[in-house]
Protein backbone atom coordinates (compact mmCIF):
# COMPACT_ATOMS: atom_id res chain seq x y z
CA UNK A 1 196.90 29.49 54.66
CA UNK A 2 197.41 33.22 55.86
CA UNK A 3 194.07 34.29 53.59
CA UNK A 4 190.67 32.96 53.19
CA UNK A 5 189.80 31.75 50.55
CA UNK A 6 186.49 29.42 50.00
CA UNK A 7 187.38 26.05 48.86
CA UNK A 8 184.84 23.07 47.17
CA UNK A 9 186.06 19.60 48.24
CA UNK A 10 184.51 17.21 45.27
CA UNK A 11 185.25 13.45 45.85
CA UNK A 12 185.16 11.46 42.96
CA UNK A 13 184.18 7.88 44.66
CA UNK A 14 183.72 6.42 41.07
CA UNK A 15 186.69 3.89 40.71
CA UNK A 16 186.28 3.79 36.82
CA UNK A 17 186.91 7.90 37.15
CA UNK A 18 189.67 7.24 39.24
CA UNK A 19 188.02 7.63 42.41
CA UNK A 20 188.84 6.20 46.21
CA UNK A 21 187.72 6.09 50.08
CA UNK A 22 187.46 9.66 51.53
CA UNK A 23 189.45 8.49 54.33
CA UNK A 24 192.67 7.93 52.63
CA UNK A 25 192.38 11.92 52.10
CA UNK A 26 193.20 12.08 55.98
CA UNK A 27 196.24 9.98 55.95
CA UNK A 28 197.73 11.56 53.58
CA UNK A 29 197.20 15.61 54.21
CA UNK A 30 199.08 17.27 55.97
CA UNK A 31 198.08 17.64 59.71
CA UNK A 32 198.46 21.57 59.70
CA UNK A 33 195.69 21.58 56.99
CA UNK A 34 193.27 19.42 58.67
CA UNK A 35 193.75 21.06 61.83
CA UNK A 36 193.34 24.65 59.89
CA UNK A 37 189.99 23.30 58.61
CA UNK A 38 190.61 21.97 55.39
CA UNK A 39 188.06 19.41 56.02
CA UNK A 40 185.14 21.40 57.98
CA UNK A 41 183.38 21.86 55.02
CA UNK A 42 181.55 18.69 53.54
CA UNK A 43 182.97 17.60 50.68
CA UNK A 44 180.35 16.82 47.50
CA UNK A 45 181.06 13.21 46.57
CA UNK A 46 180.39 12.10 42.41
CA UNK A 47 178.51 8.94 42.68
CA UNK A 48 178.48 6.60 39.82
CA UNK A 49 175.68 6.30 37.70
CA UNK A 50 172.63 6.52 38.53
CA UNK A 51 173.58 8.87 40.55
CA UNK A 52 176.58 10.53 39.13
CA UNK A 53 173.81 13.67 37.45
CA UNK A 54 172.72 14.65 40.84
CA UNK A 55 176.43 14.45 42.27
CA UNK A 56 177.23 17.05 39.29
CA UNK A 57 174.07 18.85 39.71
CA UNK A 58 174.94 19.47 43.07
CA UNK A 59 178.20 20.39 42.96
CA UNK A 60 176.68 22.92 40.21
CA UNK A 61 174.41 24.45 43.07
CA UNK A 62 177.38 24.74 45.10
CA UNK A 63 179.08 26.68 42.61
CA UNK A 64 175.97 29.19 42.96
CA UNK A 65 174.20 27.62 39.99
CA UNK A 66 170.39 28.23 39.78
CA UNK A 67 167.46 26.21 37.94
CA UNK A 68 166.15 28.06 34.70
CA UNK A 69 162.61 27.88 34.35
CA UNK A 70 161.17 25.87 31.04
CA UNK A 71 159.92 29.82 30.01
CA UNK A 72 163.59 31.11 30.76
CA UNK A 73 165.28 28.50 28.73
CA UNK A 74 162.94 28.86 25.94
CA UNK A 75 163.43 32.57 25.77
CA UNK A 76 167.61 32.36 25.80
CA UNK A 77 166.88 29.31 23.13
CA UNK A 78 165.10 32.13 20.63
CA UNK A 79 167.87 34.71 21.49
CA UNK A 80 170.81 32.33 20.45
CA UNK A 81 168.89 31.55 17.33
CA UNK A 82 168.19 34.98 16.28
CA UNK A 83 172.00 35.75 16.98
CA UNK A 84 173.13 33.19 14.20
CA UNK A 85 170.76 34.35 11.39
């Protein structure tokens, strides 16, 4: 609490993955931690399919992931193959 450190909220709203409302988050966290800002970033909620790839793909882009282009993956696709000959 004394430091700052970034945090990623994911909410998994898939109930076959376990998932649940967002708001029973707030009743059950501690009030020091919502009112130190646990929750003023927006969390990334995981959808069920169809939409459970974008959910992932976003919380990928969150993470600081970046799209390869078709020529990039092609290139590290060659590389890995000539490292296993």
């Amino acid at each position: 609490r004394a430091g700052k450190v970034q945090l990623l909220l994911v909410h998994e709203s898939d109930p076959a993955h376990g998932g649940c409302d967002f708001e029973n988050f707030y009743a059950t966290t501690p009030e020091d931690l919502v009112a130190g800002g646990l929750y003023s970033a927006p969390a990334v909620e995981l959808y069920p399919q169809p939409h459970r790839d974008v959910s992932l793909a976003l919380v990928a882009k969150t993470l600081g992931a970046v799209r390869r282009t078709l020529a990039a993956r092609l290139s590290l696709d060659r590389l890995s193959a000539l490292s296993t000959v």
